[in-house]
C-alpha atoms as a PDB file:
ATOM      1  CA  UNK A   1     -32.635-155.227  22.154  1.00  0.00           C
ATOM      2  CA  UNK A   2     -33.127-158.909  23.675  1.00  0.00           C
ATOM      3  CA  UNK A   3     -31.012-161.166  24.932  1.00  0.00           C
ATOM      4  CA  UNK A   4     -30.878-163.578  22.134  1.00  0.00           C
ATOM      5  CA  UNK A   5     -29.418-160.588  19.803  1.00  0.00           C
ATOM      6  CA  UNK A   6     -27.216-159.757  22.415  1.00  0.00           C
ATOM      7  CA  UNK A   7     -25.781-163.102  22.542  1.00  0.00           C
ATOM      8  CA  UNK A   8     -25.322-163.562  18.584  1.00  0.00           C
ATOM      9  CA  UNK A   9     -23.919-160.035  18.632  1.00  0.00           C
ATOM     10  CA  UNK A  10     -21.400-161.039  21.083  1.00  0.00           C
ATOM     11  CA  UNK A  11     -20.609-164.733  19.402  1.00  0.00           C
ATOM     12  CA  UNK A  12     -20.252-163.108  15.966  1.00  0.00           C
ATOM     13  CA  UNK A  13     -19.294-159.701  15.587  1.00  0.00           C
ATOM     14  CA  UNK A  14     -20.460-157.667  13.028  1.00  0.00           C
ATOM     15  CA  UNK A  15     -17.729-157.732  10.103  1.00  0.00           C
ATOM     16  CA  UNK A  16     -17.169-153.866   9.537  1.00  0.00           C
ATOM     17  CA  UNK A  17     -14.701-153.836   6.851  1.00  0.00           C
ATOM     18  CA  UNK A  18     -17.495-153.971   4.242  1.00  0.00           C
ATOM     19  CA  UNK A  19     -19.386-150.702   5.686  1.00  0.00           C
ATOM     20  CA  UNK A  20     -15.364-148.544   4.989  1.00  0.00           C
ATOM     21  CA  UNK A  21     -15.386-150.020   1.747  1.00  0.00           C
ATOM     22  CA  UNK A  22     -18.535-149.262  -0.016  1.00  0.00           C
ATOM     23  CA  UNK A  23     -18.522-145.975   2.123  1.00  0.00           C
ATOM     24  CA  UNK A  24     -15.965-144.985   0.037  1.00  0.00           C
ATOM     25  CA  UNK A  25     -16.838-147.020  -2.924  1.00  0.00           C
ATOM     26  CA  UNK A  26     -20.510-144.299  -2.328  1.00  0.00           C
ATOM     27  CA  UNK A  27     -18.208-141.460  -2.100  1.00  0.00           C
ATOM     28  CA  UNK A  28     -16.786-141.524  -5.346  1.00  0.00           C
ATOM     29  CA  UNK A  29     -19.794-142.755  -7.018  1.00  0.00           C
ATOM     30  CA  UNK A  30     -21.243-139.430  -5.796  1.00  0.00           C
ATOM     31  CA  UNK A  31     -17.987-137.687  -7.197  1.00  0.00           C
ATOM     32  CA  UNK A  32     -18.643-139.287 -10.297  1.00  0.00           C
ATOM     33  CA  UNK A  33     -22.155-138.381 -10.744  1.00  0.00           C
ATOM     34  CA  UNK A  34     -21.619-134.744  -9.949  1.00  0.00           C
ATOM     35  CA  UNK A  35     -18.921-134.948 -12.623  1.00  0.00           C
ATOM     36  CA  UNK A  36     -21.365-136.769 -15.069  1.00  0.00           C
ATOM     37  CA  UNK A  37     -24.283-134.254 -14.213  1.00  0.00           C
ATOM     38  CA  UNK A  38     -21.366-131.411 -15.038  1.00  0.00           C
ATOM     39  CA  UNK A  39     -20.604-132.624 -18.592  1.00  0.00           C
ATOM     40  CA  UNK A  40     -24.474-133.065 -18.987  1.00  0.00           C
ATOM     41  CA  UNK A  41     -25.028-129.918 -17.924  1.00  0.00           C
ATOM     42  CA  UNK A  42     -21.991-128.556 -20.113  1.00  0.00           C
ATOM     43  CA  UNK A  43     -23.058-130.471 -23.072  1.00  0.00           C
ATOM     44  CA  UNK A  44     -26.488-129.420 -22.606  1.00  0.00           C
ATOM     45  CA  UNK A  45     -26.315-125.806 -23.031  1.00  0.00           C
ATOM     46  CA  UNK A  46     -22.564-124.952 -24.588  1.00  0.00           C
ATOM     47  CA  UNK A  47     -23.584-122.761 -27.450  1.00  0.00           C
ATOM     48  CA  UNK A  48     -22.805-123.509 -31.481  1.00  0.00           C
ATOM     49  CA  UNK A  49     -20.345-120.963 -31.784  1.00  0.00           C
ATOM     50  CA  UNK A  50     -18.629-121.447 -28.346  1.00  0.00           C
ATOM     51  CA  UNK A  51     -15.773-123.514 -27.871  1.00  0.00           C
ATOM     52  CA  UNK A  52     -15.762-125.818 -24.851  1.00  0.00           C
ATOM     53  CA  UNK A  53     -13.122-124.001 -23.007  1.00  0.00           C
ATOM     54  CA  UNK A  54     -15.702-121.498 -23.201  1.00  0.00           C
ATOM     55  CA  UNK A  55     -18.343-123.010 -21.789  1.00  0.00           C
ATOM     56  CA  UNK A  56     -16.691-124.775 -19.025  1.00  0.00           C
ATOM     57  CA  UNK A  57     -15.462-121.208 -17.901  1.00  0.00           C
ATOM     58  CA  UNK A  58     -18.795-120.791 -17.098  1.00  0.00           C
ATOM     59  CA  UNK A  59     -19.812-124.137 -15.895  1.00  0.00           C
ATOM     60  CA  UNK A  60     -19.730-123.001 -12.525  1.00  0.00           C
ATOM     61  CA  UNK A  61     -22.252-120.491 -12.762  1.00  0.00           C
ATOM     62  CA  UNK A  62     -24.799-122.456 -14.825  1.00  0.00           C
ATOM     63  CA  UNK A  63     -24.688-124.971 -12.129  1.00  0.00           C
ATOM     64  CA  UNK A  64     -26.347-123.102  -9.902  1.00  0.00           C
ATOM     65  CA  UNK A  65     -29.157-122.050 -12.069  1.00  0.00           C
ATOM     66  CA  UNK A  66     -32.264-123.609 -10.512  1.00  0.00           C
ATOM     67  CA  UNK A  67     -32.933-126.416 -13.449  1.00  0.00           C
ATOM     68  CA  UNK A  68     -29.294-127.722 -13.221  1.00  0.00           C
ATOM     69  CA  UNK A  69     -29.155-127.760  -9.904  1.00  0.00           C
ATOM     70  CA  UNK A  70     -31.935-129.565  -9.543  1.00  0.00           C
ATOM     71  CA  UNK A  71     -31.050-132.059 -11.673  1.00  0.00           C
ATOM     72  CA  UNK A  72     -26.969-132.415 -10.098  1.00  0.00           C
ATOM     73  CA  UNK A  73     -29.182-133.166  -6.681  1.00  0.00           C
ATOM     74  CA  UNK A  74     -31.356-135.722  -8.211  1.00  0.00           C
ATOM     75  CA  UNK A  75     -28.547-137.622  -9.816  1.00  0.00           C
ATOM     76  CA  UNK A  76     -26.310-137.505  -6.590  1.00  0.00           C
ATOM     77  CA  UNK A  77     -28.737-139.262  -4.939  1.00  0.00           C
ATOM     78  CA  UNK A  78     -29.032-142.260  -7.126  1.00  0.00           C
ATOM     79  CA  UNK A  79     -25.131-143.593  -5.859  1.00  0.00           C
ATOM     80  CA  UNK A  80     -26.297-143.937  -2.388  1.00  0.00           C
ATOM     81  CA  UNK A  81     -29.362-145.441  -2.960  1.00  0.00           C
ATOM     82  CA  UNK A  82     -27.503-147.975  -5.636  1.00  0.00           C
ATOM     83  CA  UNK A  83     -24.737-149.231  -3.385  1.00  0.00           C
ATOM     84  CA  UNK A  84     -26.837-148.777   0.021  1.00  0.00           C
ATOM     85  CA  UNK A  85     -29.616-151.441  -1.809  1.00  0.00           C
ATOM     86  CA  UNK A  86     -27.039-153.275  -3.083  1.00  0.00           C
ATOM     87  CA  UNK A  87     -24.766-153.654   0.280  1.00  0.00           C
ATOM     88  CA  UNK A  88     -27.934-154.057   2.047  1.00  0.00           C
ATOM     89  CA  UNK A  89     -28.667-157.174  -0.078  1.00  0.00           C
ATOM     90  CA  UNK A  90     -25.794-158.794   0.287  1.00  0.00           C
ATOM     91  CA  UNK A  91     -25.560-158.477   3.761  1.00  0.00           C
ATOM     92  CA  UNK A  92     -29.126-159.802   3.874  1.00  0.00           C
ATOM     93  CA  UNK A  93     -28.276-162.666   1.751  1.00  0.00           C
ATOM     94  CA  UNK A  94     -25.106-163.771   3.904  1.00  0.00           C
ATOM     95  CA  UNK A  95     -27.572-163.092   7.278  1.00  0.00           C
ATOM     96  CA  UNK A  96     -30.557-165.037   5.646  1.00  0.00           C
ATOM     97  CA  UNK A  97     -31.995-162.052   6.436  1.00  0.00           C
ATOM     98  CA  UNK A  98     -34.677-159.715   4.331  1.00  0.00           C
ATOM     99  CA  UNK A  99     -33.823-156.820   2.843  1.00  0.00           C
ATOM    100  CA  UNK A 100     -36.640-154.565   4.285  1.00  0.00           C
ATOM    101  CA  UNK A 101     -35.274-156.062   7.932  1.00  0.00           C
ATOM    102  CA  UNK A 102     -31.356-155.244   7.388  1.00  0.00           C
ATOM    103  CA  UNK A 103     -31.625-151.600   5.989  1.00  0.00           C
ATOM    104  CA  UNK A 104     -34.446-150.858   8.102  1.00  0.00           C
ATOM    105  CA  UNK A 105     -37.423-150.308   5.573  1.00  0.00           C
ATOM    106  CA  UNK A 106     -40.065-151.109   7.892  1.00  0.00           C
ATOM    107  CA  UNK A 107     -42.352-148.177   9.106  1.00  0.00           C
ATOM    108  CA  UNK A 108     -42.239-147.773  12.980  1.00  0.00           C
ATOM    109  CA  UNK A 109     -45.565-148.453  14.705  1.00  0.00           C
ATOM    110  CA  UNK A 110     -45.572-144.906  16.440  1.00  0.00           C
ATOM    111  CA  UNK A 111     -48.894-142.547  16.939  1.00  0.00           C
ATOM    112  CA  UNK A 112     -49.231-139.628  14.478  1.00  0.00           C
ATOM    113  CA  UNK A 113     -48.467-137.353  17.030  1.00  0.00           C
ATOM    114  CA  UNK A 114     -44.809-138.878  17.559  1.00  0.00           C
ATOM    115  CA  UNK A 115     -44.224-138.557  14.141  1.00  0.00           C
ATOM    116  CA  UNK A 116     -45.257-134.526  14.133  1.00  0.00           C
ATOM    117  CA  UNK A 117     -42.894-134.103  17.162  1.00  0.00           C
ATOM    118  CA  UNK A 118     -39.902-135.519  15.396  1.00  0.00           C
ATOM    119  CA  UNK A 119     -40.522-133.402  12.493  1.00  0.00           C
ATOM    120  CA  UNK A 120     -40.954-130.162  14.762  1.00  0.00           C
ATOM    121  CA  UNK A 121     -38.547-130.961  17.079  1.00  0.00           C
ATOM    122  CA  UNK A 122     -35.545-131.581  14.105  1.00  0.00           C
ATOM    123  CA  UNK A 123     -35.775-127.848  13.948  1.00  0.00           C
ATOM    124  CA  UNK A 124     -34.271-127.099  17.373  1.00  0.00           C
ATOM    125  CA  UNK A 125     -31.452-129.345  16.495  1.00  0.00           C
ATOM    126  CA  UNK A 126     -31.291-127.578  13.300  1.00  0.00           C
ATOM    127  CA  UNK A 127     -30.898-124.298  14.544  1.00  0.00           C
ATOM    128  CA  UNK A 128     -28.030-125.487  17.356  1.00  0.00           C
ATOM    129  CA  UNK A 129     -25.982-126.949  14.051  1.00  0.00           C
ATOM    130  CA  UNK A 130     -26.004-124.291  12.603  1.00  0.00           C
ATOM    131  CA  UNK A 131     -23.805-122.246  15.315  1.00  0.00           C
ATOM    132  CA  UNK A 132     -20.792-124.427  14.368  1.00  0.00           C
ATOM    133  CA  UNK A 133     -21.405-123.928  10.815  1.00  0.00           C
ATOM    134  CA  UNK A 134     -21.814-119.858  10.736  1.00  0.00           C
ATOM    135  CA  UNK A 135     -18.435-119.689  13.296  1.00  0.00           C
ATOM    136  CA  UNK A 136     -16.576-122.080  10.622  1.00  0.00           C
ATOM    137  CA  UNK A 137     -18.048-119.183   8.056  1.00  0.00           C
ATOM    138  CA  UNK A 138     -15.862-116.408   9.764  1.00  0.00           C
ATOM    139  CA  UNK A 139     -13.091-117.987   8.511  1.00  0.00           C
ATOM    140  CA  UNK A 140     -13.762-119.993   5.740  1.00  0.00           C
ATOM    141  CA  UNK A 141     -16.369-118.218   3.501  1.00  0.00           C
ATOM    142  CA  UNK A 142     -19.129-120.376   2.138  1.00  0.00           C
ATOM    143  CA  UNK A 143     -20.118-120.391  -1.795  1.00  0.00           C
ATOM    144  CA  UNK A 144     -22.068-117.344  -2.500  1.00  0.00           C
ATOM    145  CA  UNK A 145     -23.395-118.904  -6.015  1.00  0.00           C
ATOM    146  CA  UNK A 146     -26.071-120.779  -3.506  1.00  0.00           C
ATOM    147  CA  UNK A 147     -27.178-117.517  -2.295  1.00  0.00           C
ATOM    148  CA  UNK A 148     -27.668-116.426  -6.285  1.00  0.00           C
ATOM    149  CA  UNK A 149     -29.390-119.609  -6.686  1.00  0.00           C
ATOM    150  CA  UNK A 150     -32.118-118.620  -4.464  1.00  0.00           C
ATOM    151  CA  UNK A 151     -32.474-114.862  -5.770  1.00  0.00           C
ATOM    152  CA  UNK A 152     -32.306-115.966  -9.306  1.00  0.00           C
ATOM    153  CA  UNK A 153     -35.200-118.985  -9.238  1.00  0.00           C
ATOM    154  CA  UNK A 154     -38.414-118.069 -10.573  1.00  0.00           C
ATOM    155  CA  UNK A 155     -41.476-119.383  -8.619  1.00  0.00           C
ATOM    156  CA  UNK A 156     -41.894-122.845  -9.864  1.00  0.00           C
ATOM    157  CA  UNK A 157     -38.552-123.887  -9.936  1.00  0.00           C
ATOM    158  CA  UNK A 158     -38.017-122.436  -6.632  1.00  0.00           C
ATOM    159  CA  UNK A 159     -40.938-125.218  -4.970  1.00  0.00           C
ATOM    160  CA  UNK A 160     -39.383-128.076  -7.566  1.00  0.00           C
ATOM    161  CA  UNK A 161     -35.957-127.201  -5.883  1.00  0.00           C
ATOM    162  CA  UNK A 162     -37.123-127.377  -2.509  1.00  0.00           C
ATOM    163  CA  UNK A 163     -39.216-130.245  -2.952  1.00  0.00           C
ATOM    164  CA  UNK A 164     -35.632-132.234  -4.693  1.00  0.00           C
ATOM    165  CA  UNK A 165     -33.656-130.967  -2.326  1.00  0.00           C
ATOM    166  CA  UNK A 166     -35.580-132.421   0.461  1.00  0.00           C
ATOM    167  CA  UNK A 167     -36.816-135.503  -0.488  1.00  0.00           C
ATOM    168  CA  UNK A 168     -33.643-136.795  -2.850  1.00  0.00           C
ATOM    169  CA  UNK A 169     -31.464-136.321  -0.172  1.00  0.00           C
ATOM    170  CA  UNK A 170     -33.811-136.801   3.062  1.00  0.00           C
ATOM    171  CA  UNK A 171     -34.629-140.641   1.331  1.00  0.00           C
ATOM    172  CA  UNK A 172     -30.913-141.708  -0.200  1.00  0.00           C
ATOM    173  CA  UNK A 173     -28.864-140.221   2.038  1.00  0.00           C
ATOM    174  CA  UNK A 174     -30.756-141.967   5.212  1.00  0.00           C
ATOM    175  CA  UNK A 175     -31.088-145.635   3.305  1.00  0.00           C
ATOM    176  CA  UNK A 176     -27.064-145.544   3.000  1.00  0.00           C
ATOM    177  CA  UNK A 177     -26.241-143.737   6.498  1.00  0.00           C
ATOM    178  CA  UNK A 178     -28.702-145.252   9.073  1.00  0.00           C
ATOM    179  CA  UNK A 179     -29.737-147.746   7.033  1.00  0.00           C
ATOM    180  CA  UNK A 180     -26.685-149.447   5.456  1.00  0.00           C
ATOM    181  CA  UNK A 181     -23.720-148.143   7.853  1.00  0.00           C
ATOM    182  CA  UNK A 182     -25.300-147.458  10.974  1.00  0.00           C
ATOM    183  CA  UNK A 183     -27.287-150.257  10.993  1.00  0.00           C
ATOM    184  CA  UNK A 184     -24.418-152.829  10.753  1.00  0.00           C
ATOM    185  CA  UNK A 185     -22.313-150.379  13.020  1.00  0.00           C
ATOM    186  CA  UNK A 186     -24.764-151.199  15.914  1.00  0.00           C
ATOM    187  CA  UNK A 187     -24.292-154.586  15.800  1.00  0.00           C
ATOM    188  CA  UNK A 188     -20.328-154.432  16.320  1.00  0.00           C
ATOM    189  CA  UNK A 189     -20.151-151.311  18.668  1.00  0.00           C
ATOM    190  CA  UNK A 190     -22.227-149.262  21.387  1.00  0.00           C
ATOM    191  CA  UNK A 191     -24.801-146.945  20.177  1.00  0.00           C
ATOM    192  CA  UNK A 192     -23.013-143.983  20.875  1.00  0.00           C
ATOM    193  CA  UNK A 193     -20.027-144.909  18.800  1.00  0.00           C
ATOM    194  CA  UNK A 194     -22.153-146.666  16.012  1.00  0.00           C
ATOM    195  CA  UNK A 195     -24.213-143.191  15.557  1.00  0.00           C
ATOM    196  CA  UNK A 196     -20.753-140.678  16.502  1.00  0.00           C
ATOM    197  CA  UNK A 197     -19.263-142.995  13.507  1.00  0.00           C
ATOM    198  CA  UNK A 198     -22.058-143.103  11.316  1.00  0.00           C
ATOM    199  CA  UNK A 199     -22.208-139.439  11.628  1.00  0.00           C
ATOM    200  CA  UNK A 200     -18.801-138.244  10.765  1.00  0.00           C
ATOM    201  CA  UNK A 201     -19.293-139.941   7.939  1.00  0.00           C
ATOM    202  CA  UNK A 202     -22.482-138.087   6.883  1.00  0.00           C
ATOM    203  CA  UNK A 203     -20.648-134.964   7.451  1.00  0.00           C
ATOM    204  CA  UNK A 204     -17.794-135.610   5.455  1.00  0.00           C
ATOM    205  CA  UNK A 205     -20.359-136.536   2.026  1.00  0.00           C
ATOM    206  CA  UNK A 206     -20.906-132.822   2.569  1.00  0.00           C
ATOM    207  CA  UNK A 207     -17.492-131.381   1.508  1.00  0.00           C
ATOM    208  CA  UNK A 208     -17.865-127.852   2.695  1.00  0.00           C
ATOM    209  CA  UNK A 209     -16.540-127.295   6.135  1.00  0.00           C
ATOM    210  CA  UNK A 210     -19.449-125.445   7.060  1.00  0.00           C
ATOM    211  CA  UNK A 211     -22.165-128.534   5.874  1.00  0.00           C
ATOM    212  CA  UNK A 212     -19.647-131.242   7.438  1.00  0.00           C
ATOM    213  CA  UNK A 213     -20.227-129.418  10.845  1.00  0.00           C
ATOM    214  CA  UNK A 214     -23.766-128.598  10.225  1.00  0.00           C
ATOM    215  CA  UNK A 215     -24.460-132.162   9.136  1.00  0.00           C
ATOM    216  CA  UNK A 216     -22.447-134.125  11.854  1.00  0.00           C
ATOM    217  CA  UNK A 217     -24.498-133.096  14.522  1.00  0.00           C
ATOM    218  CA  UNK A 218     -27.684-133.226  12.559  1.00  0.00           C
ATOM    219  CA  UNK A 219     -26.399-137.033  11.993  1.00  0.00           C
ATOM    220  CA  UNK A 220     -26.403-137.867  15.602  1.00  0.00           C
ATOM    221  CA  UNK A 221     -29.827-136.572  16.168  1.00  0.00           C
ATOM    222  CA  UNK A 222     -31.046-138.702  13.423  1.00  0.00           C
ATOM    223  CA  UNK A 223     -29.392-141.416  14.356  1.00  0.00           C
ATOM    224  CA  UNK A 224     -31.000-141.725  17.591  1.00  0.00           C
ATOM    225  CA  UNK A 225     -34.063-141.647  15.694  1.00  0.00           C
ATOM    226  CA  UNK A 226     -33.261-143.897  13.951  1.00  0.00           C
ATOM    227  CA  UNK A 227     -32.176-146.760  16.056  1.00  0.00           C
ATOM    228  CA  UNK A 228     -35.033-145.896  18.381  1.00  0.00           C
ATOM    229  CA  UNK A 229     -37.431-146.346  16.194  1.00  0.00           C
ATOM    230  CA  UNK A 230     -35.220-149.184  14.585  1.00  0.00           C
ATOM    231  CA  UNK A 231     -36.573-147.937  10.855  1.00  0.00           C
ATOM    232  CA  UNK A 232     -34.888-144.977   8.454  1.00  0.00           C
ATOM    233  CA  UNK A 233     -38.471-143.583   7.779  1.00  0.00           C
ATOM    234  CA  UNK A 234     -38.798-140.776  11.014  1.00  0.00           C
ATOM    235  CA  UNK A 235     -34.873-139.768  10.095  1.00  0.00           C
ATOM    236  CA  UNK A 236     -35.792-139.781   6.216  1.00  0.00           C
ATOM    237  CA  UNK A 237     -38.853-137.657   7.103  1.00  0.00           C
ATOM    238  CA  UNK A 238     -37.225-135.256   9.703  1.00  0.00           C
ATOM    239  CA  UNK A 239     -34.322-134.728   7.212  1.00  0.00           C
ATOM    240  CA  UNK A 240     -36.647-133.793   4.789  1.00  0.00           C
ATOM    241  CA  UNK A 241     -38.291-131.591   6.490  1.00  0.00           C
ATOM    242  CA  UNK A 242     -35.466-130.127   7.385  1.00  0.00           C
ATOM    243  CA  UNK A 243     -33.393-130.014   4.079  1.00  0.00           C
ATOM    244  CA  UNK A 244     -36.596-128.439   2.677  1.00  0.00           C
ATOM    245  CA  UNK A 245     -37.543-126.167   5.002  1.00  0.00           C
ATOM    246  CA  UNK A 246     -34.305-124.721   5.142  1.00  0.00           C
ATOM    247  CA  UNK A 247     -34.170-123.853   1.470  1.00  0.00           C
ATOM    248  CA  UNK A 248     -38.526-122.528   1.699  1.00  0.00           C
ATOM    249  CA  UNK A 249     -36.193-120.148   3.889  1.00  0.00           C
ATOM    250  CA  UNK A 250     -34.175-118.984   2.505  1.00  0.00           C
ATOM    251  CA  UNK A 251     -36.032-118.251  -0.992  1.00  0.00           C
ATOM    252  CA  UNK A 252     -38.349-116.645   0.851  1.00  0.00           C
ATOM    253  CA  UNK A 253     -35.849-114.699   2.519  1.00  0.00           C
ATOM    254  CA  UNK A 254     -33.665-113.392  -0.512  1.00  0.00           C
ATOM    255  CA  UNK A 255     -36.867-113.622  -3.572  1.00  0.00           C
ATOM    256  CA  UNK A 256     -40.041-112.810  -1.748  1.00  0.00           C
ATOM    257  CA  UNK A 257     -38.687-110.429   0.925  1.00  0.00           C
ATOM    258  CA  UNK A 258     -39.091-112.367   4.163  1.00  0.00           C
ATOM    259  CA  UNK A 259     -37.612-111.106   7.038  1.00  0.00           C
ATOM    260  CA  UNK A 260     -34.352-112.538   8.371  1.00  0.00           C
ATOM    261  CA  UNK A 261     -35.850-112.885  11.943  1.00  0.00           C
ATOM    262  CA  UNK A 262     -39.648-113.092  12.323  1.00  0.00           C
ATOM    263  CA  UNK A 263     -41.305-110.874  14.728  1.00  0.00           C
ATOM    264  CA  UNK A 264     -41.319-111.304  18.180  1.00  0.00           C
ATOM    265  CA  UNK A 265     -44.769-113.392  18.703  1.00  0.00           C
ATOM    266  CA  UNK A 266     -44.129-115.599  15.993  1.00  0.00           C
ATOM    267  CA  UNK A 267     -40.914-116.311  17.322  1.00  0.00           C
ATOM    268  CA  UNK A 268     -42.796-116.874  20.881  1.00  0.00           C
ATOM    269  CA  UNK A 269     -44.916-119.196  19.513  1.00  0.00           C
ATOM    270  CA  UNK A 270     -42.782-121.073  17.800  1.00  0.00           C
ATOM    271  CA  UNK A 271     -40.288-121.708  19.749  1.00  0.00           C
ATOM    272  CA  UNK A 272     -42.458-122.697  22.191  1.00  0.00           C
ATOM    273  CA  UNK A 273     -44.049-125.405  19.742  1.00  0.00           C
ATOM    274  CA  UNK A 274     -40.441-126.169  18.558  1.00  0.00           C
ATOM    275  CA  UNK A 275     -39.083-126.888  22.160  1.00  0.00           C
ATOM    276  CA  UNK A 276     -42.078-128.841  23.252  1.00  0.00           C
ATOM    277  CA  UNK A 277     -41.362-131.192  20.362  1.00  0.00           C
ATOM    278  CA  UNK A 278     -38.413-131.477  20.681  1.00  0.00           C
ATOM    279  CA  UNK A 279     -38.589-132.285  24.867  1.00  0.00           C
ATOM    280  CA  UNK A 280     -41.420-134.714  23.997  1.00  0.00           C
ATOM    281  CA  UNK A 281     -38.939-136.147  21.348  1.00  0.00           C
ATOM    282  CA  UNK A 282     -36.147-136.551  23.680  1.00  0.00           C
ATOM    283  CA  UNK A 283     -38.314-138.330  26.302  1.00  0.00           C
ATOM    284  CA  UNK A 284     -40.053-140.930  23.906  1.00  0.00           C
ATOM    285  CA  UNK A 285     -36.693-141.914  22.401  1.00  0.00           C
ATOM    286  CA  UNK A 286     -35.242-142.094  25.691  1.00  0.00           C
ATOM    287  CA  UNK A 287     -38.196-144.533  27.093  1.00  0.00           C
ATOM    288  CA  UNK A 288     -38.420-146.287  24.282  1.00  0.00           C
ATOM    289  CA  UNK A 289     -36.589-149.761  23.559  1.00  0.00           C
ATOM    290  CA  UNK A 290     -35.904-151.323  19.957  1.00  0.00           C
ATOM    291  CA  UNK A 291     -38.372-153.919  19.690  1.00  0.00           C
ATOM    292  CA  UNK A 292     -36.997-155.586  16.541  1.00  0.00           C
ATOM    293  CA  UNK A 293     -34.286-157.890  16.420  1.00  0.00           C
ATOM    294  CA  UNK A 294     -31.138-155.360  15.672  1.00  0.00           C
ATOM    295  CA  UNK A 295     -30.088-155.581  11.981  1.00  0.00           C
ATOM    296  CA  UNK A 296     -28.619-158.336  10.856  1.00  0.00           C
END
């Protein structure tokens, strides 16, 4: 970050108010969506001689059929990009700044290779959040209709569900969190408490104890990313990967009959790929310097 930034930054903080209130303004927008998708859903496939009562006894259930699923993913994601664009432009407009520059739209100038060891080395970071998340499980048991989910998906569905659930989320939920809030979070506080903020936050869109855990430190890994590279697009693509991945898992797993824990050479070699990434992650982002102005 240069001086010049440094010294507006320091002459004019960062207003932060706005971030907590359309942070919560994107929370229950997301509420409300799931609760829209829900009626749609119940609407949808309530049968002529059931009474509504009825149906929404059942709601539950059909919700985690693959199609509706799918579709209560897609439309959760369209609150976060909504106010994130529309914060973002504001903000820009007050800065006399451009859009693309405040939220963090441009793509980084980084060699293929950095990109791949982002990607690969999300997984390592991945696999440490989720030690938080299956303790939390020993005591608060997590929704077993996911696990149905996965079982009950037929082929096609399963790869439209993992492709949603990867990209829908991986692309809205980064434009709001590292673009919107983190992004004006840097310019009032230090790094570590802009991304430790921004992340708590990211965990707490997640509801269930278990994906609040599993997402907060996920957060701060993408957050580094992200004001590294000063762009959303390697966190958007390494939570993607990620988000997706995950779920390839895990229908593999519990439809196609994929062991839990692959054999011993495959876990060799890929761990071995995974943690090379992921060390040749942690030593461009901590060598590397934000060459853009910070957000304004």
């Amino acid at each position: 970050m240069n001086d010049q930034t440094t010294a507006g930054n320091e002459s004019t903080p960062a207003r932060v108010w706005p971030v907590i209130v359309l942070t919560i303004v994107a929370f229950i927008a997301v509420i409300l969506a799931q609760i829209v998708a829900s009626l749609a859903v119940l609407f949808a496939t309530k049968g002529s001689n059931e009474t509504f009562a009825e149906a929404a006894g059942g709601l539950q259930q059909k919700m985690f059929e693959a199609p509706n699923f799918v579709f209560s993913i897609a439309v959760s994601g369209i609150p976060l990009i909504v106010v994130g664009l529309t914060g973002g432009w504001f903000s820009a407009m007050r800065q006399g700044a451009r859009l693309k520059t405040r939220l963090g739209l441009s793509v980084p100038n980084i060699s293929a290779t950095t990109w791949l060891a982002f990607v690969l080395g999300s997984v390592p970071v991945f696999l440490v959040a989720l030690l938080p998340a299956a303790a939390i499980s020993q005591w608060i048991p997590g929704n077993e209709g996911i696990l149905d989910l996965y079982r009950n998906a037929n082929l096609l569905w399963a790869i439209v569900m993992v492709a949603v659930v990867g990209v829908v989320p991986g692309v809205s939920e980064e434009l709001f969190f590292r673009g919107f809030v983190q992004r004006r979070l840097l310019k009032r506080y230090s790094p570590a408490v802009a991304i430790g903020m921004t992340s708590v936050l990211f965990g707490l869109i997640h509801v269930a104890p278990q994906s609040i855990a599993l997402a907060i430190v996920m957060g701060v890994w993408l957050g580094v990313i992200a004001w590294r590279t000063d762009s959303i697009w390697p966190s958007a693509l390494c939570h993607t990967f990620v988000n997706s991945g995950w779920n390839a898992y895990q229908f593999g797993r519990l439809r196609l009959g994929w062991p839990d824990i692959p054999s011993i050479w495959v876990g060799i070699v890929a761990g071995t790929l995974l943690v090379i990434a992921f060390v040749w992650s942690c030593r461009w982002l901590s060598r590397r310097s934000v060459w853009n102005d910070a957000p304004t």
